[in-house]
Protein backbone atom coordinates (compact mmCIF):
# COMPACT_ATOMS: atom_id res chain seq x y z
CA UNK A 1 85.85 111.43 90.21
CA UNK A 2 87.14 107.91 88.91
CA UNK A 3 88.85 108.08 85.14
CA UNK A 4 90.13 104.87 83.94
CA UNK A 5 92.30 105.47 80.43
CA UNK A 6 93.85 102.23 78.40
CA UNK A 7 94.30 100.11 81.76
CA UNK A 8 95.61 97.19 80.97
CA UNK A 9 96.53 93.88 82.92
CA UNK A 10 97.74 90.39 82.47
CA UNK A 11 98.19 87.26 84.53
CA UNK A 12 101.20 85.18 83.24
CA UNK A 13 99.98 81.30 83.26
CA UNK A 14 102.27 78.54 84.30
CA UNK A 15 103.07 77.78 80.65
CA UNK A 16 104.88 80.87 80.70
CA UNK A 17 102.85 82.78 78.80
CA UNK A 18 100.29 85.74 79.52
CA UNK A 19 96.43 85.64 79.66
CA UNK A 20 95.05 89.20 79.37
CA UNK A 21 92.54 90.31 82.20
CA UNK A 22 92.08 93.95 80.98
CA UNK A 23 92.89 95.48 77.74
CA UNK A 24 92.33 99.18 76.71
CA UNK A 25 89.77 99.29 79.48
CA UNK A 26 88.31 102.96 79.65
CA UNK A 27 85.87 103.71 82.11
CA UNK A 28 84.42 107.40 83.57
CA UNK A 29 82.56 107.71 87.21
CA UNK A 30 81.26 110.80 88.18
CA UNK A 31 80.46 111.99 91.58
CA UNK A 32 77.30 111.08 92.98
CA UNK A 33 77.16 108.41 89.92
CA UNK A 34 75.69 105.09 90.41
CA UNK A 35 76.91 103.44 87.44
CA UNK A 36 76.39 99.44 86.71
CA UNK A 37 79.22 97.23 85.24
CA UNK A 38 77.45 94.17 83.14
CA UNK A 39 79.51 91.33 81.53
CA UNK A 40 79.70 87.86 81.45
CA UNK A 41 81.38 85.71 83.75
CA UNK A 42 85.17 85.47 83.03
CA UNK A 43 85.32 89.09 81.39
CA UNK A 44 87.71 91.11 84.13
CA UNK A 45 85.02 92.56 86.54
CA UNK A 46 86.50 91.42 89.06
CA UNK A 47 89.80 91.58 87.98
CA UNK A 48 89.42 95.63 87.86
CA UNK A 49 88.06 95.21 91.78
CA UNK A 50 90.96 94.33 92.28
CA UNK A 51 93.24 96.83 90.79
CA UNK A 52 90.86 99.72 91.97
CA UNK A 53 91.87 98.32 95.62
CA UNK A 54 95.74 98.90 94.67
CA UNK A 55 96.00 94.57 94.42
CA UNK A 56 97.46 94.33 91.73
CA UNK A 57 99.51 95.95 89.18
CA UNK A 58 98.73 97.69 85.93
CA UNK A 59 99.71 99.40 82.90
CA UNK A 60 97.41 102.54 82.13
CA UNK A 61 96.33 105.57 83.55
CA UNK A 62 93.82 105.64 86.61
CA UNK A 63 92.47 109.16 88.37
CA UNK A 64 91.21 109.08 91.73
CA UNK A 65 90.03 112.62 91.87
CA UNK A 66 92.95 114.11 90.38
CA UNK A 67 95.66 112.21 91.88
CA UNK A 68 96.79 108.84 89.61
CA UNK A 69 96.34 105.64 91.76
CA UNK A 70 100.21 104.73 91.67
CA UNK A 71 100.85 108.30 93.36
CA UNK A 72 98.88 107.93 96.85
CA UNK A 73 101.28 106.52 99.46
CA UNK A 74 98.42 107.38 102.21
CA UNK A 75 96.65 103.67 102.00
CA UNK A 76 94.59 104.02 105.30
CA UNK A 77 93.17 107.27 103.97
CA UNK A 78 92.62 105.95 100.37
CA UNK A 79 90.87 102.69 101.64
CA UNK A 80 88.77 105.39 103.87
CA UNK A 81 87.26 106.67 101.12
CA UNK A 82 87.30 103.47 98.56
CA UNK A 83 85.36 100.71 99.92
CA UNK A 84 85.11 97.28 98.65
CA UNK A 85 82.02 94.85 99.15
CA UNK A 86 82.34 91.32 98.38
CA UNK A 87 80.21 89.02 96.62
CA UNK A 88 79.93 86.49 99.32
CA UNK A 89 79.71 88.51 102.84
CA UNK A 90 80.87 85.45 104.88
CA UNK A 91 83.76 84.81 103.15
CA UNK A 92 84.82 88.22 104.74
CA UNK A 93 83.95 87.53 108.37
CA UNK A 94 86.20 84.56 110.32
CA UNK A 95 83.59 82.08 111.49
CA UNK A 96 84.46 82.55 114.83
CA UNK A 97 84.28 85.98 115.53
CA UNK A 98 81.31 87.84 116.81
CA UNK A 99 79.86 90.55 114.13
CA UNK A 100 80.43 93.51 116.94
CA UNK A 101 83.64 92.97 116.30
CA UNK A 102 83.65 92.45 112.39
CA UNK A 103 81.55 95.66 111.75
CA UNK A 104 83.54 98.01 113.95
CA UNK A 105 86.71 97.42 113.06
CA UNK A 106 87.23 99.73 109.96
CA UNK A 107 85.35 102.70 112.17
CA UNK A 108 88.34 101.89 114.62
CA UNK A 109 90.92 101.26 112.30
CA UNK A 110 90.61 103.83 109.28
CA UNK A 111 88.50 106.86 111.75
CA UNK A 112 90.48 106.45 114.95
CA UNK A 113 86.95 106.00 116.48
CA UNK A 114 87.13 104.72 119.79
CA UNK A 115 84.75 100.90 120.19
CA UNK A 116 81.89 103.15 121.90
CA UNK A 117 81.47 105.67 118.91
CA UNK A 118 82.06 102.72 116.22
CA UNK A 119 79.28 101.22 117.97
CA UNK A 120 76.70 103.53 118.68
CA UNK A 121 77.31 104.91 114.98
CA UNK A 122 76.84 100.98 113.91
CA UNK A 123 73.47 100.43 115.86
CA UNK A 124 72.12 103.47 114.60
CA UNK A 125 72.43 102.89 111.46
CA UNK A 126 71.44 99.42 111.20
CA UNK A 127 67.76 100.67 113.46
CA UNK A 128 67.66 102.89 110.52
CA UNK A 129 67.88 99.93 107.81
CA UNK A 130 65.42 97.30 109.63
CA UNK A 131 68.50 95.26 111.58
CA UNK A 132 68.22 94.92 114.80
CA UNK A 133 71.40 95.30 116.71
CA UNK A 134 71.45 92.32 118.56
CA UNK A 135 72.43 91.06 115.29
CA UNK A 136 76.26 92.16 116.55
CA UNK A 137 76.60 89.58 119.19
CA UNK A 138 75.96 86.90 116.88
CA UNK A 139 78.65 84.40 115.07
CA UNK A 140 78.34 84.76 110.81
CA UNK A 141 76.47 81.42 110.94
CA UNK A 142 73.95 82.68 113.09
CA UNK A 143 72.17 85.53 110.59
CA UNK A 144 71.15 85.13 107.02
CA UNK A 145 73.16 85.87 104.23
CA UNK A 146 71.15 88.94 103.68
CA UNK A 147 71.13 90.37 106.71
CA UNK A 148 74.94 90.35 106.67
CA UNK A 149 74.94 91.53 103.44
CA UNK A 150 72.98 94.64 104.42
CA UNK A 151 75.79 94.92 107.38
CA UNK A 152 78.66 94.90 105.47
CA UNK A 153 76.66 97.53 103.17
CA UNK A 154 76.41 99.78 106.62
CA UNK A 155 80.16 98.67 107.75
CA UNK A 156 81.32 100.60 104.52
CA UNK A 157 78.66 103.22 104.51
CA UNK A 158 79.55 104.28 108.00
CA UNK A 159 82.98 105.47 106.71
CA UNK A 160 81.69 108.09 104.52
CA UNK A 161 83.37 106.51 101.79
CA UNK A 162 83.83 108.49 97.80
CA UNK A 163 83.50 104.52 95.77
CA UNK A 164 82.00 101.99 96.90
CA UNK A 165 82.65 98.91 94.64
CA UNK A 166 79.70 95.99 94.73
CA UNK A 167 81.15 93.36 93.25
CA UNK A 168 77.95 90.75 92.29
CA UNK A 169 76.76 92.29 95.97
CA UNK A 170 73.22 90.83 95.09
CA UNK A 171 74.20 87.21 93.26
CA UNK A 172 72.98 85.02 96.09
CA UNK A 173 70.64 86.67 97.53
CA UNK A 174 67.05 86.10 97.68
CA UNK A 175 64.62 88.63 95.94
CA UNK A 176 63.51 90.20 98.90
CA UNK A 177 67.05 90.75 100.29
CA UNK A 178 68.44 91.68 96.95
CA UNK A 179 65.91 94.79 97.16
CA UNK A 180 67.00 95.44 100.75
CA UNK A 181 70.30 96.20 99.42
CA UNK A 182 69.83 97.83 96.03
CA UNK A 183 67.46 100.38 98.39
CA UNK A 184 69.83 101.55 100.93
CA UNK A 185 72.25 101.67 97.88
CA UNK A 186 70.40 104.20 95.90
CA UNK A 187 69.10 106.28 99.22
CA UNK A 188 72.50 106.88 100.10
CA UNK A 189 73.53 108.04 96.44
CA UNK A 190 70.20 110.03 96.77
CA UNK A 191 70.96 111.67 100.22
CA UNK A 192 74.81 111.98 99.76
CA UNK A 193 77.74 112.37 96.48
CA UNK A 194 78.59 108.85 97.17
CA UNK A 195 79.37 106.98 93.99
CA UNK A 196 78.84 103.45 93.05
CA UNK A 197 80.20 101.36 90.71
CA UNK A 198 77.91 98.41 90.83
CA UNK A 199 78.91 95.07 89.11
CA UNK A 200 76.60 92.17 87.93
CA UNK A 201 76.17 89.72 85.32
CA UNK A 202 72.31 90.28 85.86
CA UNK A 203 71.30 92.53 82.92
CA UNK A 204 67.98 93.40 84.25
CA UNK A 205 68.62 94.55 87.70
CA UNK A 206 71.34 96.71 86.10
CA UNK A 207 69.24 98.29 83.81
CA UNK A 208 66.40 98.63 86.72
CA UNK A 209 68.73 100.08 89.19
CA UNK A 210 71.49 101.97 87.64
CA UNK A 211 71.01 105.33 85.74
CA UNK A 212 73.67 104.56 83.67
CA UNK A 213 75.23 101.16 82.89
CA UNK A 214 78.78 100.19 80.94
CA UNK A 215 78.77 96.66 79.15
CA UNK A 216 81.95 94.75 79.24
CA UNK A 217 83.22 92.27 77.43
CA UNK A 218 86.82 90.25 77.19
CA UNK A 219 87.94 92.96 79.47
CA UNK A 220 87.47 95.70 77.28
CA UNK A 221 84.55 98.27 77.65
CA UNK A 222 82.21 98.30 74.69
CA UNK A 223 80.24 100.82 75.57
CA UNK A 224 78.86 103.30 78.42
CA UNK A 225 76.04 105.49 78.50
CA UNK A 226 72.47 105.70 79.97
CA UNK A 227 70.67 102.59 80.76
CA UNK A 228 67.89 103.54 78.39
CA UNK A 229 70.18 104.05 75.25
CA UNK A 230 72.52 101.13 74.84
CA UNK A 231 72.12 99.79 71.40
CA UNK A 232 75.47 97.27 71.18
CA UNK A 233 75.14 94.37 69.41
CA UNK A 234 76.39 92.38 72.31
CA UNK A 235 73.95 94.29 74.61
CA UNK A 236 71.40 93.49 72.20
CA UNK A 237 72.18 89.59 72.52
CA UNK A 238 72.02 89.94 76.56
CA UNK A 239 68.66 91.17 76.27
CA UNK A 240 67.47 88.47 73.62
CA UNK A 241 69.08 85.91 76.31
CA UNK A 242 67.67 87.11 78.98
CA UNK A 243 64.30 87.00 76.82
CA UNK A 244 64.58 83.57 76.14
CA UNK A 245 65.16 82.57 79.25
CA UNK A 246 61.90 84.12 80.57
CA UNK A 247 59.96 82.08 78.04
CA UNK A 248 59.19 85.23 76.22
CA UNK A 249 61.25 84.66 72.47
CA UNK A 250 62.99 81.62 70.79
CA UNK A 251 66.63 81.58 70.25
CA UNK A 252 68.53 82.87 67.84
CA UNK A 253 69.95 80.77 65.45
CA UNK A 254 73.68 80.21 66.27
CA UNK A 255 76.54 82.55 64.82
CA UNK A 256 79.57 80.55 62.99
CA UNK A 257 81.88 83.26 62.81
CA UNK A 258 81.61 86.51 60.35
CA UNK A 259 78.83 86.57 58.49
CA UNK A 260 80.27 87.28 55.11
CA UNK A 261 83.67 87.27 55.27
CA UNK A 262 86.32 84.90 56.56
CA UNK A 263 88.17 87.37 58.82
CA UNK A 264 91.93 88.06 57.54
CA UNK A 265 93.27 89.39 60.95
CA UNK A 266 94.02 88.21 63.93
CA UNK A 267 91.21 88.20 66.45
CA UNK A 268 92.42 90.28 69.14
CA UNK A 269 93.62 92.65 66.67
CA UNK A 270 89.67 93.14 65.79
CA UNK A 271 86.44 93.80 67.94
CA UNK A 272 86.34 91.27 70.17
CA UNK A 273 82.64 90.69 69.90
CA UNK A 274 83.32 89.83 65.56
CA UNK A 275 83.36 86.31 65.73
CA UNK A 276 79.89 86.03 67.59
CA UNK A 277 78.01 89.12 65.78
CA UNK A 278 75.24 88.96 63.51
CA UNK A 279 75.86 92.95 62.54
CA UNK A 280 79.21 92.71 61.49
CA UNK A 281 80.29 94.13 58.25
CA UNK A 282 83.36 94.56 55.70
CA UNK A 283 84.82 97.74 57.75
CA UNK A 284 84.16 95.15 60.83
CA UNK A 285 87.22 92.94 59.22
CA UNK A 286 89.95 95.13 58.93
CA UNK A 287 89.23 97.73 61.81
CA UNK A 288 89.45 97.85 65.08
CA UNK A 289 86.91 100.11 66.82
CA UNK A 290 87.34 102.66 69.24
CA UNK A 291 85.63 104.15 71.66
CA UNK A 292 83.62 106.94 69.93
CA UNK A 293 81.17 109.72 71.89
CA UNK A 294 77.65 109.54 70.54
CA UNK A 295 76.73 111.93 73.03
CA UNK A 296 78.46 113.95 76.42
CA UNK A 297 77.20 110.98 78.27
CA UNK A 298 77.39 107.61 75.66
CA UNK A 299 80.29 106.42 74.36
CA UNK A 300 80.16 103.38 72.14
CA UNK A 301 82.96 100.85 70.56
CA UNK A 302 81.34 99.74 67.84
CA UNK A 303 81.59 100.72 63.93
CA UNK A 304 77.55 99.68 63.19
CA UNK A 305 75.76 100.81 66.15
């Protein structure tokens, strides 16, 4: 449904010089997919958002159900069916507007549904989803941030979309409401062919929540495959973090660079993950790795995995 092949992006700094966002990014979502995006803060995540939403330019190829991204001139009907929701809901919604008006307005603008269909479609769906739709005559101040999360969830869902990007959708958000959303998110995959692409830095509600999962890092993908089966080395460290964290293992003992080897190339010439791996070996040094299947569904960019 969505193939991403090589995409690459860079922002030029004031110094004059450029800071790559995305390099030889590769990334496959099927129909009916919901697929979690895991990385550290900093790596491109967002960045990609962005380009998926036709923001910003790029070098690469990128297939919106046969048709590359550069080629569709239609953007009410592309935006239709590729939604986007935000990490921070009220950062979307002017203060001073009244949610009615907020959480009809794609219905009206993208559909060509008039305000009493948007509506009654809108207060439907929220009974169905535990909101009450009184909720719509309120100012953004006036709910909690996860009850307007789960409306902007139902603003987008209401438009039938084909993607629906979550960028860090759950990040502040209390347990409870985090749930909330990651519920109606896999019912409607469930019920419908809707397909997610669901981005976090939280390792564990990826890996609890998404089927499959890609792992991304300097904005390069370093593998993809089913939540169950990802053995990268920098995957590996994630889950030894997250470990520690809990109280559950003691750290690692810090990584100065290869382990053997001082490295004779150029960093970004290399995997970028080298210089903080404990795996890494001699072929590790003077080899880039690719992307490589290790099954229909896993693909992995790594030479010791």
């Amino acid at each position: 449904m969505l193939k991403i092949e090589h995409l690459a992006l860079s922002y030029r700094l004031p110094n004059g010089k450029d800071l790559p966002a995305l390099q030889d990014f590769n990334l496959t979502i099927k129909q009916g997919q919901l697929l979690g995006l895991v990385g550290e803060s900093g790596c491109g995540k967002t960045t990609l958002c962005h380009v998926l939403t036709k923001s910003l330019p790029y070098h690469g190829l990128i297939t919106f159900e046969g048709t590359e991204l550069k080629d569709l001139t239609d953007t009410k009907a592309y935006y239709a069916q590729v939604q986007y929701i935000f990490q921070d809901p009220k950062s979307t919604v002017p203060p001073h507007m009244n949610l009615e008006h907020w959480a009809l307005a794609p219905l009206k603008n993208l559909k060509g549904m008039s305000p009493r269909q948007a509506k009654s479609l809108i207060q439907r769906l929220m009974c169905e989803v535990g909101l009450d739709p009184e909720l719509l005559t309120r100012k953004p101040s006036e709910v909690s941030l996860g009850q307007l999360q789960r409306l902007s969830l139902i603003k987008s869902l209401a438009l039938e979309p084909k993607l629906l990007l979550c960028d860090e959708i759950t990040s502040a958000l209390d347990p409870k409401s985090s749930q909330l959303c990651l519920e109606l998110l896999t019912d409607y995959v469930r019920r419908t062919e809707l397909s997610v692409l669901f981005i976090t830095h939280d390792l564990n509600t990826a890996l609890t929540w998404c089927p499959h999962v890609a792992v991304m890092f300097k904005g390069q993908i370093l593998e993809q495959g089913p939540a169950a089966e990802l053995k990268h080395p920098y995957l590996q460290s994630l889950k030894h973090a997250a470990q520690v964290l809990a109280g559950l293992q003691a750290p690692a003992p810090p990584v100065n660079g290869a382990p053997t080897v001082t490295c004779p190339m150029k960093q970004e010439r290399l995997c970028p993950w080298l210089m903080r791996c404990n795996k890494a070996q001699e072929q590790c040094l003077t080899q880039k790795p690719k992307l490589r299947p290790l099954s229909p569904e896993h693909q992995i960019c790594c030479h010791v995995a």
